[in-house]
Protein backbone atom coordinates (compact mmCIF):
# COMPACT_ATOMS: atom_id res chain seq x y z
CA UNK A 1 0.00 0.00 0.00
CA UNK A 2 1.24 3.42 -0.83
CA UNK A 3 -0.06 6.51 1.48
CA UNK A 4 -0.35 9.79 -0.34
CA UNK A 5 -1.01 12.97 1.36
CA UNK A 6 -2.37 15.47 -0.61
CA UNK A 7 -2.49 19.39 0.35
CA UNK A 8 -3.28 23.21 -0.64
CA UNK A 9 -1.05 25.69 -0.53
CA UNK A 10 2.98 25.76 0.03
CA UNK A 11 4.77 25.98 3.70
CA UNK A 12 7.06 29.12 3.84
CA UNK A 13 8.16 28.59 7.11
CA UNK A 14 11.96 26.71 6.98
CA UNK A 15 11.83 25.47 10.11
CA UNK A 16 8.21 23.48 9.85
CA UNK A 17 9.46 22.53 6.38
CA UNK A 18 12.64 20.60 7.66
CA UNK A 19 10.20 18.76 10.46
CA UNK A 20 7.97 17.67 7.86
CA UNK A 21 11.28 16.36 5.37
CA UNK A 22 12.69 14.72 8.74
CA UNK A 23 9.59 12.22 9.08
CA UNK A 24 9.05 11.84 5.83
CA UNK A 25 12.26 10.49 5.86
CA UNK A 26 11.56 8.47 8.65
CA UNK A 27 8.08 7.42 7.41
CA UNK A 28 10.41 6.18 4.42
CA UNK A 29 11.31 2.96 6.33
CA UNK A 30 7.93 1.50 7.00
CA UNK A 31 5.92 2.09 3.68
CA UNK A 32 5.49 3.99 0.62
CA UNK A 33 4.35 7.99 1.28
CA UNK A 34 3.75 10.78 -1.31
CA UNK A 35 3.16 13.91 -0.19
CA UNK A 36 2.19 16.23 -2.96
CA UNK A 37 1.14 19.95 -2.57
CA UNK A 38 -1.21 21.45 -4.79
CA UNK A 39 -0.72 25.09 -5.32
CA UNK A 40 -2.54 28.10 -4.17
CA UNK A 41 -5.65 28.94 -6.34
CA UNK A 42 -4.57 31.80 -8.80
CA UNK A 43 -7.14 35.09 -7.35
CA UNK A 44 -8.17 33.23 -4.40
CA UNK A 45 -9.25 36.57 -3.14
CA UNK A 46 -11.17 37.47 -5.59
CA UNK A 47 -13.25 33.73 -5.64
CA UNK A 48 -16.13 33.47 -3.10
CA UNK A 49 -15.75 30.71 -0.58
CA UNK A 50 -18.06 28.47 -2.73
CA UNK A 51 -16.56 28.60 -5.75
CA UNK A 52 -12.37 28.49 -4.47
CA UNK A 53 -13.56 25.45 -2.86
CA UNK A 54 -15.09 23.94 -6.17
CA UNK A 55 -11.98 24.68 -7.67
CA UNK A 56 -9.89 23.02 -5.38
CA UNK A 57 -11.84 19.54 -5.18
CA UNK A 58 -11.75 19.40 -9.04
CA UNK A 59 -7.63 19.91 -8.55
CA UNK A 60 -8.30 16.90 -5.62
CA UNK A 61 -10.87 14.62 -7.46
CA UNK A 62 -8.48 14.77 -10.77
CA UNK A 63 -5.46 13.40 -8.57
CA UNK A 64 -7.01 10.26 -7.59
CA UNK A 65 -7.58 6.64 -9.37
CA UNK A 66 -10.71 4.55 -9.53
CA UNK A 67 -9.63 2.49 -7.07
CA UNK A 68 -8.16 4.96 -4.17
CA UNK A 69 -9.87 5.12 -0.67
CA UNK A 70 -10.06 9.02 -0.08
CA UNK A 71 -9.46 9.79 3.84
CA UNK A 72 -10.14 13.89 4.54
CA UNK A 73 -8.59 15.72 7.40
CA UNK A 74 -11.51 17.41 8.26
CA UNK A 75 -12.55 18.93 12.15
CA UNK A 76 -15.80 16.89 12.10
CA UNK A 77 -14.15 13.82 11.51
CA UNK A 78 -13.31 10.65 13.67
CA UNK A 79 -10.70 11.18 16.85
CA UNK A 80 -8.45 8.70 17.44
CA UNK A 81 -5.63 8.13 19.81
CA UNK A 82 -2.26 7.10 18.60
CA UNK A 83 -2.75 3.37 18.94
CA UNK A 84 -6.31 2.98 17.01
CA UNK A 85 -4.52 5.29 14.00
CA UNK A 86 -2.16 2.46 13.83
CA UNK A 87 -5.23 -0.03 14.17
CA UNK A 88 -6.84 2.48 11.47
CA UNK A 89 -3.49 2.23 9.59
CA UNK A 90 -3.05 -1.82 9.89
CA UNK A 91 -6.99 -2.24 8.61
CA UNK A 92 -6.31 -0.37 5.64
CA UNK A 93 -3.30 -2.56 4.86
CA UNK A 94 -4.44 -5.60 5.38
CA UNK A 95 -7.57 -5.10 3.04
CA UNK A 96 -5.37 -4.63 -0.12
CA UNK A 97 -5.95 -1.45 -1.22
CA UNK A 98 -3.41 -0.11 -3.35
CA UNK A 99 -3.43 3.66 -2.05
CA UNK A 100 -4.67 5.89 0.80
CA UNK A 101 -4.94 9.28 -0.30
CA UNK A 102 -5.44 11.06 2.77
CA UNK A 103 -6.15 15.05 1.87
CA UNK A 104 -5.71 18.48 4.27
CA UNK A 105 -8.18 20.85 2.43
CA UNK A 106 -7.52 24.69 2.01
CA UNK A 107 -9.03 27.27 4.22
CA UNK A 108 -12.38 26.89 3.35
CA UNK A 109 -12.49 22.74 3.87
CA UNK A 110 -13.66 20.88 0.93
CA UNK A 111 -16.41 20.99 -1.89
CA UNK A 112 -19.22 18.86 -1.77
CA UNK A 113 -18.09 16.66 -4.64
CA UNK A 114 -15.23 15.84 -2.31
CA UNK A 115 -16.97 14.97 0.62
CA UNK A 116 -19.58 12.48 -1.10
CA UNK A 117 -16.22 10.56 -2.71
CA UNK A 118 -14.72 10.46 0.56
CA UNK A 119 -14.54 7.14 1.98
CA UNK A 120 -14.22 8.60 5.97
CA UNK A 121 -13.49 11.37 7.68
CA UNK A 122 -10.52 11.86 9.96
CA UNK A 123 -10.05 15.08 12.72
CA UNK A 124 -6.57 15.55 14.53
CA UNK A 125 -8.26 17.29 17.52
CA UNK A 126 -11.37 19.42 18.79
CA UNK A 127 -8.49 22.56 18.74
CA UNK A 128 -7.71 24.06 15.19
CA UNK A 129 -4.73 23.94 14.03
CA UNK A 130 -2.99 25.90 10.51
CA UNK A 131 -2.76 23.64 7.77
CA UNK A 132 1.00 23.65 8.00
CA UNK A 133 0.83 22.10 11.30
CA UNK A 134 -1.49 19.73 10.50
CA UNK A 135 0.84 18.47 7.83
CA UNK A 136 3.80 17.68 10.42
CA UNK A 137 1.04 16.39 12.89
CA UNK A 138 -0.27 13.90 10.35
CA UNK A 139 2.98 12.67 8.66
CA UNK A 140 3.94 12.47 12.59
CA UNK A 141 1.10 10.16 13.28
CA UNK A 142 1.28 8.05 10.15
CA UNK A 143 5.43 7.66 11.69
CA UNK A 144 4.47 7.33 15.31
CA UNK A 145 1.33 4.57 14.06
CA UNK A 146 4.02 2.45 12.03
CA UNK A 147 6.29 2.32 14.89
CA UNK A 148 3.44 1.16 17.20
CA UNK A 149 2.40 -1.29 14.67
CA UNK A 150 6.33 -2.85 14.27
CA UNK A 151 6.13 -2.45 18.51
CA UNK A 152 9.25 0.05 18.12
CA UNK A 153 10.05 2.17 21.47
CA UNK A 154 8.59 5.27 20.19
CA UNK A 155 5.22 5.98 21.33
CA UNK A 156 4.49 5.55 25.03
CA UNK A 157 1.78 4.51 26.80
């Protein structure tokens, strides 16, 4: 199974930037992750909230294959502690899907077209957080899962 993590909008801050590199990295050794940004909207200002959303889940829906389960990172979805993600994680696996495409949306969240391919929904925490940190937070979870899943001495209970 290959993970792909899909996301609006670049991170200009260096220092989040070399966190994120640094688990990909480590993510590296337990399974096959993509991360892929997908650039601002051109005149985002100038769309209404409606319609920069529509244009970013076309961008989204055109990324994917017939055969991808779509996770979004969305504040109304599922909470999970570290060891269910991994449980989350190993269920995925073990059905024999070929990719997870799990998406942070831009500021806005995500069209409805998005939402009805969705295949679940998944929320980090009741607190929001920018979408740059939810980037490191998520590739840190998909890390910290693996390692609980390979009973590594990362995560502690």
């Amino acid at each position: 199974m290959t993970i792909k993590l899909l996301a609006i909008g670049k991170t200009d801050n260096k220092q989040l930037q070399t966190l994120i590199d640094a688990y990909i990295k480590r993510l590296g050794f337990y399974i096959k992750f993509d991360f892929e940004v997908i650039p601002d909207i051109k005149n985002a200002k100038n769309l209404s909230e409606p319609l920069q959303k529509q244009k970013e889940g076309e961008i989204i829906l055109s990324k994917l294959k017939p055969t991808d389960v779509l996770i979004l990172l969305d504040e109304s979805g599922k909470q999970l502690d570290s060891v269910n993600f991994a449980n989350y994680l190993q269920k995925h696996m073990n059905s024999g899907i070929k990719r997870l495409i799990l998406v942070i949306g831009g500021p806005y969240g995500f069209s409805e077209e998005v939402y009805n391919k969705s295949q679940g929904k998944l929320s980090l925490s009741k607190m929001t957080f920018s979408h740059q940190m939810v980037r490191l937070f998520i590739i840190e979870q998909l890390y910290r899962g693996f390692t609980i899943l390979k009973n590594e001495p990362y995560h502690h209970k």
